[in-house]
Protein backbone atom coordinates (compact mmCIF):
# COMPACT_ATOMS: atom_id res chain seq x y z
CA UNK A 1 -38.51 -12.98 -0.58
CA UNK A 2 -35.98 -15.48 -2.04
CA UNK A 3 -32.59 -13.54 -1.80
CA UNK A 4 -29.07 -15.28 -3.43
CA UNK A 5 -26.04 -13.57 -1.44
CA UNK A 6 -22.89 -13.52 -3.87
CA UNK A 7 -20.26 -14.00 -1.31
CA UNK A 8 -20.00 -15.57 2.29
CA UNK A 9 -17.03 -13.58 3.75
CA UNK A 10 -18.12 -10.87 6.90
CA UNK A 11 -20.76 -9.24 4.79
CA UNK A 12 -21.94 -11.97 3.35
CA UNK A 13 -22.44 -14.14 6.08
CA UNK A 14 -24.06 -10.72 8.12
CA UNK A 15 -26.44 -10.42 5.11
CA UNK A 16 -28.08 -13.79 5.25
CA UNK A 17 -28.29 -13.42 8.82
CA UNK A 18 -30.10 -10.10 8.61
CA UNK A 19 -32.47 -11.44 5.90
CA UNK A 20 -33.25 -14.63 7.90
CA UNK A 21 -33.64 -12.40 11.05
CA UNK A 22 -36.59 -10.57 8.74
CA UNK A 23 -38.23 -13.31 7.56
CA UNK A 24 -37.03 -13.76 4.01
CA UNK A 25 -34.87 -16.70 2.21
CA UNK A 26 -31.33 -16.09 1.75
CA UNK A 27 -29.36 -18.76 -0.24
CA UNK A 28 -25.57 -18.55 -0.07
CA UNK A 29 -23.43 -18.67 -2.97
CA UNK A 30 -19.82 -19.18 -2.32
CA UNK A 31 -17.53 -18.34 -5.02
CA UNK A 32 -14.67 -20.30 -4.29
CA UNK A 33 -16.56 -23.22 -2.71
CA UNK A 34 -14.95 -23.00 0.53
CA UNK A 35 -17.04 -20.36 2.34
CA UNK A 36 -20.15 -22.57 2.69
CA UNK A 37 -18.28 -25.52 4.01
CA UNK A 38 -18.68 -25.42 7.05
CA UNK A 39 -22.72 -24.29 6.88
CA UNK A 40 -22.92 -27.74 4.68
CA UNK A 41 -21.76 -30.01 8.17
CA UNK A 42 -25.18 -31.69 9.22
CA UNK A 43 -26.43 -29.83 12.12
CA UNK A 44 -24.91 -26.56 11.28
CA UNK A 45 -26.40 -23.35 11.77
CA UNK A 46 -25.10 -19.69 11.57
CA UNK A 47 -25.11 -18.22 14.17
CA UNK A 48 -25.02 -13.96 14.65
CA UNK A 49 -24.64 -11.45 17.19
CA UNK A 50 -24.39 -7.71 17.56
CA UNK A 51 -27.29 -5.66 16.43
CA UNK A 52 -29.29 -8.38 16.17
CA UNK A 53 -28.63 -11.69 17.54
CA UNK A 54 -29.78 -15.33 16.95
CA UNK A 55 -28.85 -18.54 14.31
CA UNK A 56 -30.30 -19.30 11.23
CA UNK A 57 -30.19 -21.96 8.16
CA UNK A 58 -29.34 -20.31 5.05
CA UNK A 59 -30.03 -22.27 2.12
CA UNK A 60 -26.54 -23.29 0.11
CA UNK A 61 -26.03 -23.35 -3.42
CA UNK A 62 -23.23 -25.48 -4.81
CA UNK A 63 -23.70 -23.77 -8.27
CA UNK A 64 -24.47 -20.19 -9.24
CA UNK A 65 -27.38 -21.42 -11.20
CA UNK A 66 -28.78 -22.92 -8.48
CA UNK A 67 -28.47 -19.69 -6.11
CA UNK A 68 -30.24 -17.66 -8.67
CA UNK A 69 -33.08 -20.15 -9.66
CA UNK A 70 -36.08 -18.74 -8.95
CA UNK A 71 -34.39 -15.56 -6.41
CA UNK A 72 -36.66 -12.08 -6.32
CA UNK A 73 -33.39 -10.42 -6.10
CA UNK A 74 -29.72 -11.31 -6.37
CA UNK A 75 -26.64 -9.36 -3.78
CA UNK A 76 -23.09 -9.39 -4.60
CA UNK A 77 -21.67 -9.22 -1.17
CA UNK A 78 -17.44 -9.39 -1.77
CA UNK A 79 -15.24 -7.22 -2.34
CA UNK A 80 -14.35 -5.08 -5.63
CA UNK A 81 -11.54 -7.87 -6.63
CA UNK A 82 -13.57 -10.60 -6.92
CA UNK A 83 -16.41 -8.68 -9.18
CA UNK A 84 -15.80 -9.31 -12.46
CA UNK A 85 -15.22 -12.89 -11.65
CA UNK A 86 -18.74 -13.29 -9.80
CA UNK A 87 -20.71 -11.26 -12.56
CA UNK A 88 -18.93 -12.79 -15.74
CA UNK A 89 -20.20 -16.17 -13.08
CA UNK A 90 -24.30 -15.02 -12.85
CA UNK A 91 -25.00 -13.01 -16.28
CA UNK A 92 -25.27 -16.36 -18.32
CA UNK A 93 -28.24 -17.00 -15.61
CA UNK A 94 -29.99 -13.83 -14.41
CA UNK A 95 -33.53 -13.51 -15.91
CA UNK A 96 -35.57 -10.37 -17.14
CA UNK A 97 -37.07 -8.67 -14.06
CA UNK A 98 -34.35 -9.87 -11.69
CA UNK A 99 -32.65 -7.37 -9.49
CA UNK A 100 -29.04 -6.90 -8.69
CA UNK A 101 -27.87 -5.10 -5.25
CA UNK A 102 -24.10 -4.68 -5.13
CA UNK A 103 -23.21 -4.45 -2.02
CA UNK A 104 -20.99 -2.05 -2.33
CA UNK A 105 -20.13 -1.02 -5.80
CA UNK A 106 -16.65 0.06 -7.07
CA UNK A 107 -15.13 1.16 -9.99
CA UNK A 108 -18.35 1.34 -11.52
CA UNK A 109 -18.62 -2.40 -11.84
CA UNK A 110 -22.59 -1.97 -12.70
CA UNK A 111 -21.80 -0.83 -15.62
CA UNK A 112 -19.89 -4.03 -16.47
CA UNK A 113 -22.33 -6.24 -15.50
CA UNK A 114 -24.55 -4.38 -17.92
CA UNK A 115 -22.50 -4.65 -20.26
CA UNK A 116 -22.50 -8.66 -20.19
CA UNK A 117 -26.73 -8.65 -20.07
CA UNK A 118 -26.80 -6.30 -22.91
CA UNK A 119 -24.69 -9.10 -24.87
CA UNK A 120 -27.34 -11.17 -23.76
CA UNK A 121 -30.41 -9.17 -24.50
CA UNK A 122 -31.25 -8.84 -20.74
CA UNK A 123 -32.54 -5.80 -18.83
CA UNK A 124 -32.40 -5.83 -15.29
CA UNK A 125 -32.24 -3.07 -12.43
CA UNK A 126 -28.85 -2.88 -11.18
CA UNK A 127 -29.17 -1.37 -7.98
CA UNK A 128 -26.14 0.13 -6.18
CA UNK A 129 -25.09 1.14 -2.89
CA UNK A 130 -22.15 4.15 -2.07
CA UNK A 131 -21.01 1.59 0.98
CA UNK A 132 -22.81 -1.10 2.53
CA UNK A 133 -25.73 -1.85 5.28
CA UNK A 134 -24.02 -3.64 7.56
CA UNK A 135 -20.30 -4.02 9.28
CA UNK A 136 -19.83 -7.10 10.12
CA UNK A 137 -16.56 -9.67 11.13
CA UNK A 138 -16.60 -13.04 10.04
CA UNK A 139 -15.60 -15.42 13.26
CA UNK A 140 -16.09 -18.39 11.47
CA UNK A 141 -18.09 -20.45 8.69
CA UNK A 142 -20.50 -20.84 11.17
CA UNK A 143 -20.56 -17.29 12.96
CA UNK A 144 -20.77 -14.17 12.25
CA UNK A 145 -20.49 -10.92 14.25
CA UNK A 146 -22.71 -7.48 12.62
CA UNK A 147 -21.14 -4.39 14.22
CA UNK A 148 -23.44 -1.51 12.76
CA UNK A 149 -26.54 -1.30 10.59
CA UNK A 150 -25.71 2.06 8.97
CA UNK A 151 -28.82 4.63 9.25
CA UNK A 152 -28.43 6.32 6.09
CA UNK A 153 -26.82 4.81 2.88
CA UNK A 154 -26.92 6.11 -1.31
CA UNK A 155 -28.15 4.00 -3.29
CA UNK A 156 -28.30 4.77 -7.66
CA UNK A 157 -29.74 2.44 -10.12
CA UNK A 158 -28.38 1.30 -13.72
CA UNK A 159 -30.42 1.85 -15.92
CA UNK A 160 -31.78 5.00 -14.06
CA UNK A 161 -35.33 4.33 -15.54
CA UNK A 162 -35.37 1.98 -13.29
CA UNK A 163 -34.61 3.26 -9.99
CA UNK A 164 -37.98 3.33 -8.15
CA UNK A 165 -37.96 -0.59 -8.61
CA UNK A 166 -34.86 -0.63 -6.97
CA UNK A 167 -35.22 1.45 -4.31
CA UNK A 168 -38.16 -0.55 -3.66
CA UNK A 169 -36.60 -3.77 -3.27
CA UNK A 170 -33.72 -2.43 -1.25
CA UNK A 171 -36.17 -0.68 1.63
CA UNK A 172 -38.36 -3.86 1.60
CA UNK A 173 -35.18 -6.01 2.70
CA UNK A 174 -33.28 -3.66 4.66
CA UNK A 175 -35.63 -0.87 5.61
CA UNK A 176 -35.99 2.52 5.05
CA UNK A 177 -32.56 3.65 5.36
CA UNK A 178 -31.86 4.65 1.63
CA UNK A 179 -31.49 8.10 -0.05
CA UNK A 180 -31.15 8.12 -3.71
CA UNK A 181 -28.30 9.41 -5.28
CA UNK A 182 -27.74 10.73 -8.97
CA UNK A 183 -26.39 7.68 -11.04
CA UNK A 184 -24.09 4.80 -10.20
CA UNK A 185 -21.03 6.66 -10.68
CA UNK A 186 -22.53 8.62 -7.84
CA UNK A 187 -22.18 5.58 -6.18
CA UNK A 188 -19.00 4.98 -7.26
CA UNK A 189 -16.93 7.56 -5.97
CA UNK A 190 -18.82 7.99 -2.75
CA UNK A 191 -17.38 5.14 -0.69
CA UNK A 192 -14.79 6.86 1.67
CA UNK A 193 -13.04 3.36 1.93
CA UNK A 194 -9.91 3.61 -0.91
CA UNK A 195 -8.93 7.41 0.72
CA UNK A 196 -9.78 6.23 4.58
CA UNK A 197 -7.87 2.75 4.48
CA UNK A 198 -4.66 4.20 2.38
CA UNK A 199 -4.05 6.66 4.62
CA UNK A 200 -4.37 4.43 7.47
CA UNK A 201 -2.58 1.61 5.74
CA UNK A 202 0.24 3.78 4.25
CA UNK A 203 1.08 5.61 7.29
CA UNK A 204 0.55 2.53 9.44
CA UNK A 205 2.62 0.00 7.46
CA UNK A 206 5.18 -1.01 9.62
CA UNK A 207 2.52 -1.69 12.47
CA UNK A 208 1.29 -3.81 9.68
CA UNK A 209 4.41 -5.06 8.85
CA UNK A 210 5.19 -6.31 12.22
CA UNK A 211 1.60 -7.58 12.58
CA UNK A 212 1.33 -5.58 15.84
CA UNK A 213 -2.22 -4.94 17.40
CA UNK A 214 -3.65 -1.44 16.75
CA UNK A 215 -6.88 0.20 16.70
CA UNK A 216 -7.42 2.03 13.74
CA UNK A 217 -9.23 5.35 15.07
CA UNK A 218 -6.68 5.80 17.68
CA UNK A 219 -4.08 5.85 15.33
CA UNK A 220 -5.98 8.50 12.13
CA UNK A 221 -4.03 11.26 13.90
CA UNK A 222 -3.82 15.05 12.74
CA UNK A 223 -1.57 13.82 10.18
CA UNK A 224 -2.73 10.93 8.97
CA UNK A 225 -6.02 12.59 8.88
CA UNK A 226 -4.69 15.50 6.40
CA UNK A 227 -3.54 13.39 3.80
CA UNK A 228 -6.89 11.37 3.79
CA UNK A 229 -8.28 14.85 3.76
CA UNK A 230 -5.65 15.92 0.65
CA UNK A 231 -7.28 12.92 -1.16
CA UNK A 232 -10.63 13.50 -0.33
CA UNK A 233 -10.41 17.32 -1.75
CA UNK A 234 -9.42 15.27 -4.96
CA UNK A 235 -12.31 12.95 -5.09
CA UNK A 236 -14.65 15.56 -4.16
CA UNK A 237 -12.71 17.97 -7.50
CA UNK A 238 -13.73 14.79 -9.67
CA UNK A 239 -17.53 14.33 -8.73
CA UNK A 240 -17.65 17.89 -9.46
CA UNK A 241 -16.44 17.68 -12.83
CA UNK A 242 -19.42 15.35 -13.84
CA UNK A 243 -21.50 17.20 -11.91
CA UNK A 244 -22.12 15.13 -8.93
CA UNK A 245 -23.04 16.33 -5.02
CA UNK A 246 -21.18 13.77 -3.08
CA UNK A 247 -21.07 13.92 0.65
CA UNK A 248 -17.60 14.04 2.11
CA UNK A 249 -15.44 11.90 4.72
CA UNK A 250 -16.69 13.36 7.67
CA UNK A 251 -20.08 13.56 7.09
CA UNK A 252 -19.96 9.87 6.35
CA UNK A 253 -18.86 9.18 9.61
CA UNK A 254 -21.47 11.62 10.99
CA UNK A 255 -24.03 9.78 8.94
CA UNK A 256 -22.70 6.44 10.14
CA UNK A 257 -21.57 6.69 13.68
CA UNK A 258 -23.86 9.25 14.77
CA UNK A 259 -20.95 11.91 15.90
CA UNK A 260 -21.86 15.93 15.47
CA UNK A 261 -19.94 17.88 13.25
CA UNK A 262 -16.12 18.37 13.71
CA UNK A 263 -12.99 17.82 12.00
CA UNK A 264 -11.65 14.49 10.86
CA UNK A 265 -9.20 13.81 13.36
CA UNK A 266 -11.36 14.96 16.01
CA UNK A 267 -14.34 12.34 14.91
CA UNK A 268 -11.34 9.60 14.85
CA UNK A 269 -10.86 10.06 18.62
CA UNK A 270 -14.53 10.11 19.61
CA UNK A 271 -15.07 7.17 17.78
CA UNK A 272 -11.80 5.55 19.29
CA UNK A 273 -13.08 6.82 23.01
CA UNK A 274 -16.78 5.71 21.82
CA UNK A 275 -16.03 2.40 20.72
CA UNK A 276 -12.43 1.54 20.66
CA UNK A 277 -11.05 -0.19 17.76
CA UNK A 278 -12.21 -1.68 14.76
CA UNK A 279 -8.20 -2.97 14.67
CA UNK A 280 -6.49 -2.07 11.47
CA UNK A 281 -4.92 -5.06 9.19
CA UNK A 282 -1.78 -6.97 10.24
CA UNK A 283 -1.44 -8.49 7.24
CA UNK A 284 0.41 -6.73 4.10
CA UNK A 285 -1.93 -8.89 2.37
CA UNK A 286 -4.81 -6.66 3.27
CA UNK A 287 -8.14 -5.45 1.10
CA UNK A 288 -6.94 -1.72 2.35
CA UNK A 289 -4.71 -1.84 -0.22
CA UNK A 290 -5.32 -4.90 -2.72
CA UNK A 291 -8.96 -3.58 -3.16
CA UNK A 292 -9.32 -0.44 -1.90
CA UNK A 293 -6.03 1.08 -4.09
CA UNK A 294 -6.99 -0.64 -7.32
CA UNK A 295 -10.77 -0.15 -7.27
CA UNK A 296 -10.79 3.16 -5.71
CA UNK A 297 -7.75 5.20 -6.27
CA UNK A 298 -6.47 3.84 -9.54
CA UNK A 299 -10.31 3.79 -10.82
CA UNK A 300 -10.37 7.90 -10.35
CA UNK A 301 -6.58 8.62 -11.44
CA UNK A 302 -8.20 6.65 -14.56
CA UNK A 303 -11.39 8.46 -14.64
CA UNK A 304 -10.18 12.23 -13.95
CA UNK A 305 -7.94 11.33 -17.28
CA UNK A 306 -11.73 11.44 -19.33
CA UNK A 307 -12.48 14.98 -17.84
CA UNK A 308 -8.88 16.41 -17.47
CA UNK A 309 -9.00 16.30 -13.64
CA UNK A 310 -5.52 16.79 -11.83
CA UNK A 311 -5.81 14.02 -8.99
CA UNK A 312 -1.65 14.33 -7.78
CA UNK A 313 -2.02 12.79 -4.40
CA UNK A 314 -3.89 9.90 -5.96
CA UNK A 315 -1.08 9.08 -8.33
CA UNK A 316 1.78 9.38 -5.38
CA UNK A 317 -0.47 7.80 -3.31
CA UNK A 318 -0.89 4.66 -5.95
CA UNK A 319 3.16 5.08 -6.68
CA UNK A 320 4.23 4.96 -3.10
CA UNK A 321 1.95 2.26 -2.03
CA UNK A 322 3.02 0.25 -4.76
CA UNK A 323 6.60 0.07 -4.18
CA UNK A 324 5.84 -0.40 -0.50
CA UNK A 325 3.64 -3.03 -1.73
CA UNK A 326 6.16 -4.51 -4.01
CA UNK A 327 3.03 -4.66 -6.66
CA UNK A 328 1.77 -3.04 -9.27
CA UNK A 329 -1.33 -1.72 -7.67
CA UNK A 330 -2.82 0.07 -11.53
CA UNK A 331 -2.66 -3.83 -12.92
CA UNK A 332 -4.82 -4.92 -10.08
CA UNK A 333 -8.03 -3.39 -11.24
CA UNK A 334 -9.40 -6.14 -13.77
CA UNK A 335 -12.86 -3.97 -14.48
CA UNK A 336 -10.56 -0.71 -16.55
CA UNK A 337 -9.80 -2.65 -19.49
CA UNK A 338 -13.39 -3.89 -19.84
CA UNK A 339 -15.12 -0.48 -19.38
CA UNK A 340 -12.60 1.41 -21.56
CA UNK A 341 -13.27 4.60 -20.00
CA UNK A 342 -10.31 6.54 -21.91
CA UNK A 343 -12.25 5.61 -25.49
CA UNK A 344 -15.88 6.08 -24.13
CA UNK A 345 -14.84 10.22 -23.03
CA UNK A 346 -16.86 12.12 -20.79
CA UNK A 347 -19.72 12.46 -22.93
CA UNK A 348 -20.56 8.38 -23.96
CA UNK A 349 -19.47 7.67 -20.16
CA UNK A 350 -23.03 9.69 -19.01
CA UNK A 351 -25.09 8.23 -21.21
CA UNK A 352 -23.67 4.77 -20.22
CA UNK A 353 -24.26 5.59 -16.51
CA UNK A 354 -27.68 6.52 -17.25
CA UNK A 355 -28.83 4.26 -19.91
CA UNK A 356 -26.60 1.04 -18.94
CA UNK A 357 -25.14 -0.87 -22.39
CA UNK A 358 -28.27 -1.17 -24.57
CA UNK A 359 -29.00 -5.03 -25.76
């Protein structure tokens, strides 16, 4: 199939790689111009290692229109920040019978991006994931590195009628590694990332500060690893309260790293004896906290508001991280003010995450 990847950072980059590696077409869209740049040099190939290893020649789109001309399927592969920008970029062009995959979705950005067809009289299946395929680091324009294809991952569909199309599209290009989950705000509140990276980040910051080298697992101790846990009871309160079955933190890591059973901090330091790092940020400019707060802890403080949910750690958490931060992390999430979720209520918000926005 003809695939258009939405992105060329580490996930990106990993994606076209594993779609090449299976035989299909990936063209690269970068949205900022710059992440194709180096693919565009004559002679250039990308080349990947890891799980799979090998080079490739991803097609490259200098225009969004171009990337989704003629595409069986369409994946945003960036982070939460940068999706309003890339969907209000790609609605104008996606077709009827066109599939989305966001890879991975956040603050129930599906919804927006239905929102924007429906203005256009467009239907398409909005497939979602709760985190994403691959883990990957981005070495270069030209290289990529894919850590882990994930053997189990969620995956919901807007509008839910359309959820056996795609799931089917999904398994064809990755395999059969998907369950199906409830709705997309299923698969919005099941990424572990926003409660996993600000506790890490929060109780780490002066390691990040300093820009010293440290490897993440080896440093989610007992007590780092009970305020991620504090958070995580919180999340878990709020997916109850719409009556969601979400898995929690540590059978995610279970699920992902293929550890048994045990408590948090105990899985951290298998996984740090197993494997070692992945190193945590030593930048303050890092996505732990410019995506992961805004799109994941600010969306639910937001959220709980619609179903009267007390989510106290998430709101110290945002304040604290925030003045650390020097920003104001509940300004950062651009997708709130769109979806209005304090004016839709409970009840309008589960039609909308069944139905989508109707054209």
């Amino acid at each position: 199939m003809r695939i258009a990847i939405l992105g060329t950072g580490g996930i990106g980059l990993a994606t076209a790689a594993w779609l090449s590696h299976y035989g299909h077409e990936p063209v690269l869209w970068s949205p900022s111009g710059n992440g194709t740049r180096e693919l565009a040099v004559p002679g250039s190939q990308l080349h990947y290692s890891g799980v799979i290893e090998g080079k490739c020649n991803p097609s490259l789109a200098d225009h969004i229109s171009e990337a989704l001309a003629g595409t069986d399927a369409v994946i945003i592969a960036a982070p939460g920040n940068a999706h309003r920008h890339i969907m209000r970029a790609m609605a104008p062009h996606l077709l009827d019978g066109q599939t989305v995959i966001i890879n991975s979705v956040c603050s129930l950005s599906a919804l927006y991006l239905s929102k924007l067809l429906a203005e256009r009289g467009v239907r398409a299946a909005i497939a979602t994931w709760g985190t994403t395929v691959l883990t990957a680091r981005r070495i270069s324009g030209t290289e990529v590195k894919i850590m882990t294809a994930r053997s189990s991952l969620h995956v919901a569909t807007l509008p839910v009628s359309k959820k056996d199309e795609g799931l089917k599209i999904c398994q064809s290009l990755f395999g059969d590694r998907f369950a199906e989950q409830t709705n997309v705000l299923a698969t919005s509140l099941i990424n572990i990332n926003p409660i996993a990276h600000l506790g890490l980040a929060l109780c780490n910051v002066t390691r990040i500060e300093r820009q010293e080298s440290w490897p993440q697992y080896h440093y989610m101790t007992e007590g780092v690893s009970r305020l991620i846990m504090g958070l995580e009871q919180e999340r878990l309160a709020l997916a109850k309260a719409f009556g969601l079955e979400i898995h929690g933190i540590e059978e995610h890591f279970q699920r992902s790293f293929d550890v048994p059973p045990m408590p948090l901090k105990d899985i951290a330091a298998t996984l740090h004896a197993k494997r070692g790092g992945p190193p945590g940020p030593t930048s303050m400019d890092t996505r732990y906290i410019t995506e992961d707060a805004p799109f994941g802890l600010v969306f639910c403080e937001a959220l709980a508001k619609t179903v009267d949910v007390d989510v106290p750690l998430h709101s110290s958490a945002i304040n604290l991280a925030s003045l650390i931060w020097g920003i104001n992390l509940r300004a950062q999430n651009d997708l709130l003010g769109e979806l209005t979720l304090e004016k839709l209520g409970k009840d309008k918000l589960q039609e909308f995450i069944l139905d989508g926005w109707q054209p």
